[in-house]
C-alpha atoms as a PDB file:
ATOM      1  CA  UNK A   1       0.000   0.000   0.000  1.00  0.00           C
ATOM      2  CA  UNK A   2       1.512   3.224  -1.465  1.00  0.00           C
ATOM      3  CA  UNK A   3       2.048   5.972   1.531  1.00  0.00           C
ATOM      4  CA  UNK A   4       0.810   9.183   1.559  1.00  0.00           C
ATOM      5  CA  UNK A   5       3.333  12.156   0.928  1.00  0.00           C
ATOM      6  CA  UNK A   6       2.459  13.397   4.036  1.00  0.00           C
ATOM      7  CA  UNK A   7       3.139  10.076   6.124  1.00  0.00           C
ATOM      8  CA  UNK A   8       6.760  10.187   3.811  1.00  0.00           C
ATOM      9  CA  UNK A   9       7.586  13.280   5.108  1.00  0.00           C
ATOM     10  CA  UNK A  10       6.881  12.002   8.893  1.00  0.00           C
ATOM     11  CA  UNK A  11       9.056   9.123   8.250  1.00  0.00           C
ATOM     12  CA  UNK A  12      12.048  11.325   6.946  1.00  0.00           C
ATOM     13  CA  UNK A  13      11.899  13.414   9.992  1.00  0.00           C
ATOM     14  CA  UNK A  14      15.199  13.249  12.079  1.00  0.00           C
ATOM     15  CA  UNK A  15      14.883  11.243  15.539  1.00  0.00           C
ATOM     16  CA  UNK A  16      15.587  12.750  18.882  1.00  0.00           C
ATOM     17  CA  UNK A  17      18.943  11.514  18.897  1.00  0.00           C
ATOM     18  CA  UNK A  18      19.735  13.048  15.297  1.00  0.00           C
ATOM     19  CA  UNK A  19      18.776  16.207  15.996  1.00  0.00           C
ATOM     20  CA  UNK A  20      20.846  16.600  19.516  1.00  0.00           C
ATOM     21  CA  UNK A  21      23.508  16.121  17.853  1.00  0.00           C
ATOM     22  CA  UNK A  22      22.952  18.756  15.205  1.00  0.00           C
ATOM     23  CA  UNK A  23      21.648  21.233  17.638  1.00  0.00           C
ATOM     24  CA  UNK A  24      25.389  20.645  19.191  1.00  0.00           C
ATOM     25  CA  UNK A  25      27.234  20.853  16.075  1.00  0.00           C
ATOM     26  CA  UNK A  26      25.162  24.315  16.169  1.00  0.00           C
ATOM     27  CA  UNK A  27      27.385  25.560  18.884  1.00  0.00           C
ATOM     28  CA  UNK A  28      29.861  27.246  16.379  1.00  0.00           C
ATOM     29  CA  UNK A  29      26.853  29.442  15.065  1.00  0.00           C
ATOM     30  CA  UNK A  30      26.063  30.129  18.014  1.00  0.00           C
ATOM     31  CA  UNK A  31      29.555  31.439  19.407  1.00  0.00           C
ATOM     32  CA  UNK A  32      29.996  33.277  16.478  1.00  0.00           C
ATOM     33  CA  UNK A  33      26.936  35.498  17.110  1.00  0.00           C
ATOM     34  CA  UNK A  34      27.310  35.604  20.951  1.00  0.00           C
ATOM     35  CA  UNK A  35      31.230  37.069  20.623  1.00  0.00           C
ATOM     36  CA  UNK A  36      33.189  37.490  23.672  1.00  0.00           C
ATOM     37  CA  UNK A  37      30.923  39.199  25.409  1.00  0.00           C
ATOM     38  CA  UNK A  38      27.940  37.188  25.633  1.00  0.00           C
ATOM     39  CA  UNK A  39      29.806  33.558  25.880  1.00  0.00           C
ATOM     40  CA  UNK A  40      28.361  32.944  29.169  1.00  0.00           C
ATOM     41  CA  UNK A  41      24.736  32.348  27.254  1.00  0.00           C
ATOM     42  CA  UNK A  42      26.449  29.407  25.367  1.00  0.00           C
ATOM     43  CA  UNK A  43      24.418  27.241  26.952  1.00  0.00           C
ATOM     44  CA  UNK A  44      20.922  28.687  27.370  1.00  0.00           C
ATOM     45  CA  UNK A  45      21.123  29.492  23.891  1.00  0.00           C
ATOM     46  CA  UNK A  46      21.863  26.204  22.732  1.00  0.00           C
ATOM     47  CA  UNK A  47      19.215  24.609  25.640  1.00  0.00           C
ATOM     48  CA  UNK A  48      16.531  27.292  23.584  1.00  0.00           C
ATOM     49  CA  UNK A  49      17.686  26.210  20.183  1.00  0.00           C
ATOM     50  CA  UNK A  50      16.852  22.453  21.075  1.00  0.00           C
ATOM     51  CA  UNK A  51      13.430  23.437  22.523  1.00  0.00           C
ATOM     52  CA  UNK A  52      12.580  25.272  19.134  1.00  0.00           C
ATOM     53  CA  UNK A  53      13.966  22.973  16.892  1.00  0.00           C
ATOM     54  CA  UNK A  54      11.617  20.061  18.451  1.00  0.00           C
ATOM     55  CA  UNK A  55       9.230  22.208  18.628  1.00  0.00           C
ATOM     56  CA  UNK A  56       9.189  22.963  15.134  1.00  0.00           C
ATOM     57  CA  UNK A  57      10.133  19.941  13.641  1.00  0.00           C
ATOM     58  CA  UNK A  58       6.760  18.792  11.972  1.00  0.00           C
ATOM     59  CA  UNK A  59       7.375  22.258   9.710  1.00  0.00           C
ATOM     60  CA  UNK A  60      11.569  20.696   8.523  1.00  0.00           C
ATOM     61  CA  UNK A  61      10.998  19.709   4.811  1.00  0.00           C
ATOM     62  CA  UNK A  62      13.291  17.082   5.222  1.00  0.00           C
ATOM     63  CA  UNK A  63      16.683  18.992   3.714  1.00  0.00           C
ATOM     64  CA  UNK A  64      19.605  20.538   5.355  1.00  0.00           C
ATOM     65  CA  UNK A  65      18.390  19.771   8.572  1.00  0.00           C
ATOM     66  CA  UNK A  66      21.871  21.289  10.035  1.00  0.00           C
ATOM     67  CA  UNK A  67      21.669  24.083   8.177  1.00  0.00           C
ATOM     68  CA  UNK A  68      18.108  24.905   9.204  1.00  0.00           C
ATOM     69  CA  UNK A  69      18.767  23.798  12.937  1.00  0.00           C
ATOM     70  CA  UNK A  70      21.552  26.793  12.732  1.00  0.00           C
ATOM     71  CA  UNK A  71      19.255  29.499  11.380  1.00  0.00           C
ATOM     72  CA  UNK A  72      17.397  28.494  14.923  1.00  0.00           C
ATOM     73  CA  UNK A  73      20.662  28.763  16.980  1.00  0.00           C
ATOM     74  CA  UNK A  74      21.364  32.367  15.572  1.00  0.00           C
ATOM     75  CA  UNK A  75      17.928  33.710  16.191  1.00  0.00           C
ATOM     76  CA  UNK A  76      18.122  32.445  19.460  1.00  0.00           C
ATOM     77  CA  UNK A  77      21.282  33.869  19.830  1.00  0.00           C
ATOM     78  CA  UNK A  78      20.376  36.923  18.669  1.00  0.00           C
ATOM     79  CA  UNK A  79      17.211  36.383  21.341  1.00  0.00           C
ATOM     80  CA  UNK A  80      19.255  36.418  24.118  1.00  0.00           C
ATOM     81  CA  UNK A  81      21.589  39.280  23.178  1.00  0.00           C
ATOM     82  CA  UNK A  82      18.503  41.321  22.537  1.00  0.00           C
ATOM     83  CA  UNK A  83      17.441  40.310  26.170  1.00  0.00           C
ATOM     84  CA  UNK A  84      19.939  42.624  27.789  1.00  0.00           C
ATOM     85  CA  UNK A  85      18.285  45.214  26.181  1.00  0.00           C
ATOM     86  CA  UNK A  86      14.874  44.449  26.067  1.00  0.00           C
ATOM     87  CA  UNK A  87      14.809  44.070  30.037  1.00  0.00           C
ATOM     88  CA  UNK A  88      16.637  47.380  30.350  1.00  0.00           C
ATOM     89  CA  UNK A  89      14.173  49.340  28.320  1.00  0.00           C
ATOM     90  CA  UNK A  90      11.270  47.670  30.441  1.00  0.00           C
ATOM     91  CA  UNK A  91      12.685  47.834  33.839  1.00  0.00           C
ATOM     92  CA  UNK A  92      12.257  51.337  34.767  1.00  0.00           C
ATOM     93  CA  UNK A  93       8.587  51.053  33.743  1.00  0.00           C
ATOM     94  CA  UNK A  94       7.949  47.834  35.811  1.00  0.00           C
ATOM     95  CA  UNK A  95       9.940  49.221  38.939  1.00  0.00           C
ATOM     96  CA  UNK A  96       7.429  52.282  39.067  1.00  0.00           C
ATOM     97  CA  UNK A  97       4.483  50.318  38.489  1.00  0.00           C
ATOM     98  CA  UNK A  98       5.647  48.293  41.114  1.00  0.00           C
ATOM     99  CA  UNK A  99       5.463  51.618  43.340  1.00  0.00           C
ATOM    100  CA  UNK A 100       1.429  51.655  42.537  1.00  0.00           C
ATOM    101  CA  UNK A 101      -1.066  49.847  43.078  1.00  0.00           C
ATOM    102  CA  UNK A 102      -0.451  47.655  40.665  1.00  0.00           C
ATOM    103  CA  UNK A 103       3.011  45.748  41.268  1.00  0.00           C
ATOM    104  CA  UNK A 104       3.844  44.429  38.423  1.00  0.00           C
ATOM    105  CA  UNK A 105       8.313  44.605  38.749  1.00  0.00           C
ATOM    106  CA  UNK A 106       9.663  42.548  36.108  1.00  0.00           C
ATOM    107  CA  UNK A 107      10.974  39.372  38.603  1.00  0.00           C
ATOM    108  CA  UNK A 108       7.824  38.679  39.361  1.00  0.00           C
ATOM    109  CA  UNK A 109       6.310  38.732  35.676  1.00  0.00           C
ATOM    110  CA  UNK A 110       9.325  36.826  34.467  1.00  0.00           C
ATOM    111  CA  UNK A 111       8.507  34.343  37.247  1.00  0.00           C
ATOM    112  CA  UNK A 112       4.891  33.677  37.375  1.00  0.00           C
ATOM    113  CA  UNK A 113       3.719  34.914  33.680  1.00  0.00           C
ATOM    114  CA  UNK A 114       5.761  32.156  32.123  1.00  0.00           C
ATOM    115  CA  UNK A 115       3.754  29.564  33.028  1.00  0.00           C
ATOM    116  CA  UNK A 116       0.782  30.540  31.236  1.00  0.00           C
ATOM    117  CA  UNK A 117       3.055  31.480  28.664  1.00  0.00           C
ATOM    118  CA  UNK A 118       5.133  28.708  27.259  1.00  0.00           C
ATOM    119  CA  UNK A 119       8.479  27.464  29.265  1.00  0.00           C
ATOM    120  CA  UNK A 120       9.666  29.494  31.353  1.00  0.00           C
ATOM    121  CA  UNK A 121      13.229  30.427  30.161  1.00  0.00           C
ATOM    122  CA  UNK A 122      11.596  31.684  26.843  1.00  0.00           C
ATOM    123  CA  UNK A 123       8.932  33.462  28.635  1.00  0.00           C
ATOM    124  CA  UNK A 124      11.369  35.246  30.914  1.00  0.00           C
ATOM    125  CA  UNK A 125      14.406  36.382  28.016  1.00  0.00           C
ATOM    126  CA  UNK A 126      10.906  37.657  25.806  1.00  0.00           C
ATOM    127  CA  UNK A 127       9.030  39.015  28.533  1.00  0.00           C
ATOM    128  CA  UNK A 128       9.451  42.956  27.498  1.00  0.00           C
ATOM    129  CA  UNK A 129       9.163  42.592  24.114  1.00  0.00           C
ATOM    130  CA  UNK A 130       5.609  39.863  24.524  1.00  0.00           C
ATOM    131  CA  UNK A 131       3.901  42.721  27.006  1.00  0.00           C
ATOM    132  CA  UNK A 132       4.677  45.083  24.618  1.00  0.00           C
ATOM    133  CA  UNK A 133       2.379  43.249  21.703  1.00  0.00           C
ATOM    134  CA  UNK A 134       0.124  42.371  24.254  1.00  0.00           C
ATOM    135  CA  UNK A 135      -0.221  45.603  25.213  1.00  0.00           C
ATOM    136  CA  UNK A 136      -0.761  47.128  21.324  1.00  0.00           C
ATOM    137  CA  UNK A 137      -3.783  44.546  20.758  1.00  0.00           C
ATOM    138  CA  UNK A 138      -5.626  45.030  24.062  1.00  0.00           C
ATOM    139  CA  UNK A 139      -6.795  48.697  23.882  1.00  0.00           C
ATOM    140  CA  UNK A 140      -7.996  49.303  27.243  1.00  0.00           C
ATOM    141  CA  UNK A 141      -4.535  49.751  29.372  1.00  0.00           C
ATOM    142  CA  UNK A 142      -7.155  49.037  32.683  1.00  0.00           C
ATOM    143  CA  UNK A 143      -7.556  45.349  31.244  1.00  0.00           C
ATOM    144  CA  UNK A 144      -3.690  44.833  30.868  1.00  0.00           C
ATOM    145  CA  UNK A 145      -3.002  46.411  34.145  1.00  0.00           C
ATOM    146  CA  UNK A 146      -5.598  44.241  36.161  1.00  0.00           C
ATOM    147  CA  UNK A 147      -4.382  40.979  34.558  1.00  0.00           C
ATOM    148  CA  UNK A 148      -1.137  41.859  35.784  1.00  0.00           C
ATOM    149  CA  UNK A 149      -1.968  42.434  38.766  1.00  0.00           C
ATOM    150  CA  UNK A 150      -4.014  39.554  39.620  1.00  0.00           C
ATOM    151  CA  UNK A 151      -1.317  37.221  37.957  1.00  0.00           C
ATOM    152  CA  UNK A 152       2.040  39.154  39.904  1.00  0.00           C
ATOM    153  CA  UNK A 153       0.868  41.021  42.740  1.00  0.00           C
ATOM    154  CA  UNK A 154      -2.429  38.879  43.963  1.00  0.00           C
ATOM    155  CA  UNK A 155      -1.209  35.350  43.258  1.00  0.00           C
ATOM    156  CA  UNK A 156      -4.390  34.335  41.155  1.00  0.00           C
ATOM    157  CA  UNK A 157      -6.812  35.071  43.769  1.00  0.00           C
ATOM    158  CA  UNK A 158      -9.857  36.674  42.549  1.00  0.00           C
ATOM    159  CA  UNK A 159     -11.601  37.809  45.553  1.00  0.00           C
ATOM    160  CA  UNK A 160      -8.547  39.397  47.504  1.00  0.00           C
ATOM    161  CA  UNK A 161      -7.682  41.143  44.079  1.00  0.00           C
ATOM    162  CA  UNK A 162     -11.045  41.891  43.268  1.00  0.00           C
ATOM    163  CA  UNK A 163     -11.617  43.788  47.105  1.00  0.00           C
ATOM    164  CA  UNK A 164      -8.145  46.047  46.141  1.00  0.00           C
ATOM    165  CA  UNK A 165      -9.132  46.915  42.809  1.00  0.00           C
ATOM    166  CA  UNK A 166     -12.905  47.762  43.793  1.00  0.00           C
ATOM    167  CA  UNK A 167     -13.679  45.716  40.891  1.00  0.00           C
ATOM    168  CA  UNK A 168     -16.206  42.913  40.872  1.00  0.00           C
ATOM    169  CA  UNK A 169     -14.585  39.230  40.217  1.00  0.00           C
ATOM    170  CA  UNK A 170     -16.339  38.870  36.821  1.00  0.00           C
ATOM    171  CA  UNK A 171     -14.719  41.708  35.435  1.00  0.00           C
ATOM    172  CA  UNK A 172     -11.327  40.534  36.846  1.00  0.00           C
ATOM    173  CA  UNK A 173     -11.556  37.221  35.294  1.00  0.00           C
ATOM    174  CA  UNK A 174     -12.363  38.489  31.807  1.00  0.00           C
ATOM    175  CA  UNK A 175      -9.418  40.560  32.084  1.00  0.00           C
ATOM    176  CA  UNK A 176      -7.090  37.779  32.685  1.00  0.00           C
ATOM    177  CA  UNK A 177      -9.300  35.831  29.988  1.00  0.00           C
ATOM    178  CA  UNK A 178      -8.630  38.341  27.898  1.00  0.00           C
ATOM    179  CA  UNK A 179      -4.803  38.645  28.741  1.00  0.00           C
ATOM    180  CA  UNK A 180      -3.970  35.582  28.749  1.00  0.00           C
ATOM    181  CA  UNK A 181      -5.341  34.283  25.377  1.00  0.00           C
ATOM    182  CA  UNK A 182      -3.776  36.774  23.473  1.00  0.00           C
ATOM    183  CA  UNK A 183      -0.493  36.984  25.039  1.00  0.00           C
ATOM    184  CA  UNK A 184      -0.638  32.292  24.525  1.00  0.00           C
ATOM    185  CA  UNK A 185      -1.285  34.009  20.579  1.00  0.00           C
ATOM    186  CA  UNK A 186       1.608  36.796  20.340  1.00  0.00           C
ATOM    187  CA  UNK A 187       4.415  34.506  21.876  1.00  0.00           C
ATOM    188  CA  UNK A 188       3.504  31.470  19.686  1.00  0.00           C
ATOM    189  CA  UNK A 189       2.897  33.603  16.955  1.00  0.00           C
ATOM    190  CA  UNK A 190       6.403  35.756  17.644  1.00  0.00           C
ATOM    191  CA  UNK A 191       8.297  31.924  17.390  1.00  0.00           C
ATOM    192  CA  UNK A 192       5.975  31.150  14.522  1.00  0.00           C
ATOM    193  CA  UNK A 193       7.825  33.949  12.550  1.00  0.00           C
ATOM    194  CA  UNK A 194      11.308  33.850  13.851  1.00  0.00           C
ATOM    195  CA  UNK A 195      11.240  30.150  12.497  1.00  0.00           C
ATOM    196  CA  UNK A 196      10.661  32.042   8.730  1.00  0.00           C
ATOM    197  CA  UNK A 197       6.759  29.676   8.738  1.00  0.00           C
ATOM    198  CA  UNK A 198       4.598  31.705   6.771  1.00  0.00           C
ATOM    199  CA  UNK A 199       1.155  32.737   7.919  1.00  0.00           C
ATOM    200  CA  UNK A 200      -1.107  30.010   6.536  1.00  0.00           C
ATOM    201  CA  UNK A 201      -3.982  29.222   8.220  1.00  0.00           C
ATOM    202  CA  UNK A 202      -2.681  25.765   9.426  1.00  0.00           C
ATOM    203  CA  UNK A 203       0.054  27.573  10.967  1.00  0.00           C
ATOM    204  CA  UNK A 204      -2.627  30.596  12.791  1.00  0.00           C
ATOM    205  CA  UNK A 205      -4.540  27.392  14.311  1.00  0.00           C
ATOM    206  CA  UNK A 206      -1.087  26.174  15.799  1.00  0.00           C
ATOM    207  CA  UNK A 207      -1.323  29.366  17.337  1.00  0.00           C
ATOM    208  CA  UNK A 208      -3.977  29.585  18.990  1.00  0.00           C
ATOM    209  CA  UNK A 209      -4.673  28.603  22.836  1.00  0.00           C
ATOM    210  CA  UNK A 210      -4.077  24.638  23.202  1.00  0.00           C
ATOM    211  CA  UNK A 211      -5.623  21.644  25.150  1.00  0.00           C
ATOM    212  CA  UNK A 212      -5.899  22.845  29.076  1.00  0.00           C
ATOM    213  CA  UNK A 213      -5.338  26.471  27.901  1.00  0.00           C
ATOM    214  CA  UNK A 214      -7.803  29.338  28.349  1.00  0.00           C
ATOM    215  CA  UNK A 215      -9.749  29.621  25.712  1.00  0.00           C
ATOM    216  CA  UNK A 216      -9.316  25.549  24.156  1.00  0.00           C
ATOM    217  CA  UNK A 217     -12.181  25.725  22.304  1.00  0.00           C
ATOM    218  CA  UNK A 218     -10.709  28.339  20.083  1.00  0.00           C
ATOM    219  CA  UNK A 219      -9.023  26.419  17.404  1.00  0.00           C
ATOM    220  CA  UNK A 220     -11.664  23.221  17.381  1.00  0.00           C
ATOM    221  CA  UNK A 221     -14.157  26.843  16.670  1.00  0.00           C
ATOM    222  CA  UNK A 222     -12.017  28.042  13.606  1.00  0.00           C
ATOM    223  CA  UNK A 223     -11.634  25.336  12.115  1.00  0.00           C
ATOM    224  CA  UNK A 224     -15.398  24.719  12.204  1.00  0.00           C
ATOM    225  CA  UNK A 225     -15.842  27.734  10.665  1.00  0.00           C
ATOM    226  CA  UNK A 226     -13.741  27.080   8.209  1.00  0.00           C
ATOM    227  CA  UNK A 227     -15.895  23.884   7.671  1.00  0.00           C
ATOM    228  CA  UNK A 228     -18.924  26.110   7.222  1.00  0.00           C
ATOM    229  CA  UNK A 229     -17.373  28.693   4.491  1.00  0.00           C
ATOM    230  CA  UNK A 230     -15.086  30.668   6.406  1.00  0.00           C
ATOM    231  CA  UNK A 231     -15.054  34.191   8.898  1.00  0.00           C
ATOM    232  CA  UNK A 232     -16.352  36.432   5.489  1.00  0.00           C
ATOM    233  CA  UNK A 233     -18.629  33.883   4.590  1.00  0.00           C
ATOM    234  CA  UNK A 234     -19.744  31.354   6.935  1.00  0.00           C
ATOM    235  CA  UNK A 235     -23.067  29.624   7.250  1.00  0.00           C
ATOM    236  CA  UNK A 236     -24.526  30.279  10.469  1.00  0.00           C
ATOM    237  CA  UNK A 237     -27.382  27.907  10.411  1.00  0.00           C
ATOM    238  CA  UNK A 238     -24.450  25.371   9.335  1.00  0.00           C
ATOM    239  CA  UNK A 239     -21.973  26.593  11.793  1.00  0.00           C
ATOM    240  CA  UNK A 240     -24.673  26.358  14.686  1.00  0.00           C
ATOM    241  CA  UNK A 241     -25.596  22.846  13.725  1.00  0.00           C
ATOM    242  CA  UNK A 242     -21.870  22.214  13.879  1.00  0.00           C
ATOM    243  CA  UNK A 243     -21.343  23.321  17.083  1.00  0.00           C
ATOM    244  CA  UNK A 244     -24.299  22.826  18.856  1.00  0.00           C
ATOM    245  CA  UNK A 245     -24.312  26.586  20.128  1.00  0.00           C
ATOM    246  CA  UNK A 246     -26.812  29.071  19.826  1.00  0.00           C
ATOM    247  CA  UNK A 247     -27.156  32.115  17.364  1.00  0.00           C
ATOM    248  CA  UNK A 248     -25.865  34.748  20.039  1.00  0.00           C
ATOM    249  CA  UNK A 249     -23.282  32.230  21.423  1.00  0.00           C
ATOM    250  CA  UNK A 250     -21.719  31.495  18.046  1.00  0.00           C
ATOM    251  CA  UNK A 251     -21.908  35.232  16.913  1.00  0.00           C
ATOM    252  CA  UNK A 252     -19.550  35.463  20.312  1.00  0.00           C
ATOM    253  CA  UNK A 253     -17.534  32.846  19.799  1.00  0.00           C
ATOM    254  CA  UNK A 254     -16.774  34.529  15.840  1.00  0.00           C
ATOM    255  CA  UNK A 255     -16.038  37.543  17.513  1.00  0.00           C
ATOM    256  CA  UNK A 256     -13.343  36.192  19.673  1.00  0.00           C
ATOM    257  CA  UNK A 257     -11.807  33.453  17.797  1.00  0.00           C
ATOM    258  CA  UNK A 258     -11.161  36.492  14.854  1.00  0.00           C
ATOM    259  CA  UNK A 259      -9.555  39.192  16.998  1.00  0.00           C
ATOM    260  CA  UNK A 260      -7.008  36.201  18.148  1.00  0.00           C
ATOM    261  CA  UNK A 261      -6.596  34.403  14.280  1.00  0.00           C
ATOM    262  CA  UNK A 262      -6.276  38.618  13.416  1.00  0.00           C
ATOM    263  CA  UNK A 263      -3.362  38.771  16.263  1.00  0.00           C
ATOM    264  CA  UNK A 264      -1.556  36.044  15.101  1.00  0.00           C
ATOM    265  CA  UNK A 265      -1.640  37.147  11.237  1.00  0.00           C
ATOM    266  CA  UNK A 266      -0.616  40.680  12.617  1.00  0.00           C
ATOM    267  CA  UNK A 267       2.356  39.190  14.461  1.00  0.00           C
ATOM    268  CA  UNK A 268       3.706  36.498  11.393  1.00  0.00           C
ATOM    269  CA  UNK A 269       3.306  38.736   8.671  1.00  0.00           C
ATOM    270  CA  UNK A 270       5.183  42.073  10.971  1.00  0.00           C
ATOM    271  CA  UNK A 271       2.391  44.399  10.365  1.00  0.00           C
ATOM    272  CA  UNK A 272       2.341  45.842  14.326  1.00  0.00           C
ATOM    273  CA  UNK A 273       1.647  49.313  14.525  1.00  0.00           C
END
């Protein structure tokens, strides 16, 4: 029985053990961006370059795989130069919001904020630079700042943050809801593009919050809707059939799940204000 091209392609995929080996055979890449003065990151940076590479590894095509495993190293060498930086520009404006109401210092982002994130390490060298997008697609600064706080100042709990903010619980969660999902969107999205993947829709989904992730349902939703005729012209009576949800609930659920597939295209294809 002949094999799909697609199943080929699995089967030519590097093991485990193959592509350790090239992501230390990478190391020279990587010195050669990090200099003198950044030798120290050696290691993280090669520790990163693994954790993209395997990441990313359904995307290889199946040629050069050293080649492409050391266009990873440099951008994550280049990552953790741009770290230095990044952190400097942001730490004034974390240490005075720490001053407020609203602490929010950059240890404690770095710290917490990477768990609902991706892995930590990345989370905490990206940290400036994610809030930053974050911040540009969520247009009420209150929502940002209240996420924040309940995440790095409150420790997740509602009620106590809630009581300091005078704001009622409901509105706290959506905030984080809100916060959450799209920053899950901008750093996927942000590795999406550094990898050079281009922003088809399979590649959006990928994006999108994951299994035990707020907001879950989001890609099963898109790709129902693509099912039904797609976000310009989809087939409500269709879609709600699909989905089992009502009129208003799906007319949500568009709203949503297009403002996050919107974030991600924004991010890939560099078109940030």
């Amino acid at each position: 029985m002949t094999q799909t091209s697609s199943q080929q392609r699995i089967n030519q995929l590097p093991d485990q053990e193959t592509l350790a080996r090239a992501v230390l055979q990478s190391k020279s890449a990587v010195s050669s961006v990090l200099g003198s003065t950044f030798r120290d990151g050696l290691d993280d940076v090669l520790q990163e370059t693994w954790i993209s590479a395997k990441k990313s590894l359904k995307n290889f095509d199946g040629a050069a795989l050293q080649a492409w495993v050391n266009t990873i190293a440099r951008r994550r060498a280049k990552d953790y130069i741009a770290k230095a930086g990044r952190l400097r520009e942001h730490q004034d404006k974390f240490e005075l919001e720490s001053t407020s109401r609203y602490k929010s210092s950059l240890s404690l982002v770095a710290g917490d904020f990477s768990d609902l994130v991706c892995d930590q390490q990345a989370a905490a060298e990206r940290i400036g630079s994610l809030l930053t997008h974050v911040e540009s697609f969520i247009q009420n600064q209150a929502t940002c700042a209240r996420a924040l706080a309940l995440i790095t100042t409150y420790g997740d709990q509602v009620d106590v943050a809630a009581r300091a903010m005078t704001v009622s619980e409901d509105t706290l969660r959506s905030c984080r809801r809100e916060f959450v999902r799209c920053a899950v969107v901008v750093s996927r999205a942000m590795e999406a593009k550094e990898l050079g993947l281009k922003p088809e829709m399979a590649v959006l989904i990928d994006c999108l919050p994951g299994s035990g992730e707020s907001g879950e349902w989001v890609a099963q939703f898109v790709s129902d809707v693509l099912a039904c005729g797609g976000f310009a012209n989809v087939d409500m009576a269709q879609l709600m059939g699909r989905t089992g949800k009502s009129y208003n609930t799906v007319r949500q659920y568009m709203q949503e799940a297009l403002w996050l597939v919107r974030i991600a295209m924004t991010v890939l294809t560099g078109n940030e204000k």
